[in-house]
C-alpha atoms as a PDB file:
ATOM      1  CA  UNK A   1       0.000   0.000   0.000  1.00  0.00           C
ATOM      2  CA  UNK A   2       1.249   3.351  -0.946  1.00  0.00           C
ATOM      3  CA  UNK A   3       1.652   6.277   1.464  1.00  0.00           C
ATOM      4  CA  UNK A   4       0.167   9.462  -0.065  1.00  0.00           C
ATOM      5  CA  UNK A   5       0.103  12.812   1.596  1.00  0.00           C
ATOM      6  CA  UNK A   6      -3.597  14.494   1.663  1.00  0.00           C
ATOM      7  CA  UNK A   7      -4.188  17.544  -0.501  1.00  0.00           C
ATOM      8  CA  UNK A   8      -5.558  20.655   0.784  1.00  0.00           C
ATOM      9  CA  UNK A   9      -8.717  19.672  -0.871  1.00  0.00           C
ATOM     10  CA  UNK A  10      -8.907  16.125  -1.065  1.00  0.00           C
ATOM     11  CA  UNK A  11      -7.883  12.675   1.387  1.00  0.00           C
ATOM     12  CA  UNK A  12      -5.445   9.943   1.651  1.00  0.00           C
ATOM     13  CA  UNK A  13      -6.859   6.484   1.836  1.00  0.00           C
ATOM     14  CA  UNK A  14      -6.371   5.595   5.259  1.00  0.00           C
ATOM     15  CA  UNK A  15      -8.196   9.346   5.750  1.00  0.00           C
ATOM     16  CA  UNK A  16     -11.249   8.066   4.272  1.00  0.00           C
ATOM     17  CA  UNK A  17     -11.201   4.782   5.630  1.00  0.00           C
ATOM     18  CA  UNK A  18     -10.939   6.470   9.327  1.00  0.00           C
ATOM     19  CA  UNK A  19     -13.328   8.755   8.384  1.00  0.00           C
ATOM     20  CA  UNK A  20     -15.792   5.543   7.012  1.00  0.00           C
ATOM     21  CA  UNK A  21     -15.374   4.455  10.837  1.00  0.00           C
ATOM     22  CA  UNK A  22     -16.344   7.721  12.189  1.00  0.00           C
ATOM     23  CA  UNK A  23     -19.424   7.570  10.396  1.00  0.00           C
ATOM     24  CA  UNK A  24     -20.053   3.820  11.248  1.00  0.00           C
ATOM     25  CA  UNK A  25     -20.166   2.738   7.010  1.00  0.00           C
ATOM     26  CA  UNK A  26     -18.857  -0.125   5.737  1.00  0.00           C
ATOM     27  CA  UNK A  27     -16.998   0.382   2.572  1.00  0.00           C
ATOM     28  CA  UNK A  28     -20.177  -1.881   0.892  1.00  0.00           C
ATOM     29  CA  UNK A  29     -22.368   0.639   2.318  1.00  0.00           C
ATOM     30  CA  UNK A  30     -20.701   3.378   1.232  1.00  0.00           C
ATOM     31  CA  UNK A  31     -20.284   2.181  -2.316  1.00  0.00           C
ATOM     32  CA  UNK A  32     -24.081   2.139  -2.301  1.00  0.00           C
ATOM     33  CA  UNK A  33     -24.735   5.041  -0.961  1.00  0.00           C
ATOM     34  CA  UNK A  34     -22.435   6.896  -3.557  1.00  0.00           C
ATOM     35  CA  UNK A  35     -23.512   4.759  -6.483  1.00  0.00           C
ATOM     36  CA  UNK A  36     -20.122   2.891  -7.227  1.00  0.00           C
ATOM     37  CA  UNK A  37     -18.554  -0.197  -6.575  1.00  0.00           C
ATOM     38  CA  UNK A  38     -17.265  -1.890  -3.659  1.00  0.00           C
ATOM     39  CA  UNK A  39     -14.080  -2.204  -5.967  1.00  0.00           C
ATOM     40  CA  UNK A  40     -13.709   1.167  -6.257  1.00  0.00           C
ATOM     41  CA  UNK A  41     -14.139   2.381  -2.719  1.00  0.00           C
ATOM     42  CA  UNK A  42     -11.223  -0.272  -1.971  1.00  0.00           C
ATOM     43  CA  UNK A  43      -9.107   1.309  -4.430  1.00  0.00           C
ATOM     44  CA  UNK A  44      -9.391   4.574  -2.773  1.00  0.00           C
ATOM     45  CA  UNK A  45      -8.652   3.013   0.483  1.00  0.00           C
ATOM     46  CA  UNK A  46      -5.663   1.486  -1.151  1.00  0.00           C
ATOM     47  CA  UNK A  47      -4.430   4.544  -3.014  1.00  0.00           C
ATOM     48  CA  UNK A  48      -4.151   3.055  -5.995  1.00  0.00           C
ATOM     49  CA  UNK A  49      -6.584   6.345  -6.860  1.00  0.00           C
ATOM     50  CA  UNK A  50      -6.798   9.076  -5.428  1.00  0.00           C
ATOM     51  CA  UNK A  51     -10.256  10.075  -3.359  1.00  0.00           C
ATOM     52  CA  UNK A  52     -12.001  11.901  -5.492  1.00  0.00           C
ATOM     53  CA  UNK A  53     -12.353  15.685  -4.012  1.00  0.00           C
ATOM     54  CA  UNK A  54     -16.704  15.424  -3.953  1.00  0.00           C
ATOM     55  CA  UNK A  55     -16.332  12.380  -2.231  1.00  0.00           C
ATOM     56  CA  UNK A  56     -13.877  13.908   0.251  1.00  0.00           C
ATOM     57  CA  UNK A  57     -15.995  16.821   0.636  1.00  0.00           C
ATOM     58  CA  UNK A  58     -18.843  14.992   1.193  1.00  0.00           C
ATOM     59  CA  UNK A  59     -17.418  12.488   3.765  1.00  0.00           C
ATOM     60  CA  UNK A  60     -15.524  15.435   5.923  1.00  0.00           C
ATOM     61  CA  UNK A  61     -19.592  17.217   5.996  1.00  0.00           C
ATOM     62  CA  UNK A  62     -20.729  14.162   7.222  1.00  0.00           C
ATOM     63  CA  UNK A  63     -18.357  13.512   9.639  1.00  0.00           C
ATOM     64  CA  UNK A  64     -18.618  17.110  10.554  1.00  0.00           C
ATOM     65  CA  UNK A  65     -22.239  17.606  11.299  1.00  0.00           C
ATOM     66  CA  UNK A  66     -22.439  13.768  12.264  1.00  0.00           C
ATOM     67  CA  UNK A  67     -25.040  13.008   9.412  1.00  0.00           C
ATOM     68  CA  UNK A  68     -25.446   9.193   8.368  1.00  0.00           C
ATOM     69  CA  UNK A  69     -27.414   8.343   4.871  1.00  0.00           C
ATOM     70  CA  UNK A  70     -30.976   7.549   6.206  1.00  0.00           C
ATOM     71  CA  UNK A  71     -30.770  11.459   7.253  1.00  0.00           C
ATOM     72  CA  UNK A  72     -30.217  12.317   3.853  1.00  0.00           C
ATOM     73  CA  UNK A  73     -32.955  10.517   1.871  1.00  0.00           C
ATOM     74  CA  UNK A  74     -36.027  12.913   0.647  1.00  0.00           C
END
């Protein structure tokens, strides 16, 4: 596994995989809740990509004002 540094904007792997924690999601869950697949949530995790910056921005707001997804259905 690669060590990457976080961008200003944007999250290492292990960031969002800490941050998955915070907000109790498994990395299935996640991948649901997003629309992608479980393969590509692990490659984040893995840094073989890098977290996209709307999915890092997304996951720091919900960490931020604790917000899960049933909170954020219509």
């Amino acid at each position: 596994m690669k060590k990457t540094k976080a961008k200003p904007d944007g999250m290492t792997g292990a960031q969002f995989d800490a941050a998955l924690k915070k907000l109790d999601m498994t990395q299935m869950g996640f991948s649901r809740f997003i629309g992608v697949g479980g393969r590509t949530v692990r490659s984040w995790i893995g840094d073989e990509f890098p977290v996209p910056k709307t999915v890092a921005l997304l996951v720091n707001l919900m960490v931020k004002t604790k917000t899960n997804p049933e909170d954020m259905k219509a």
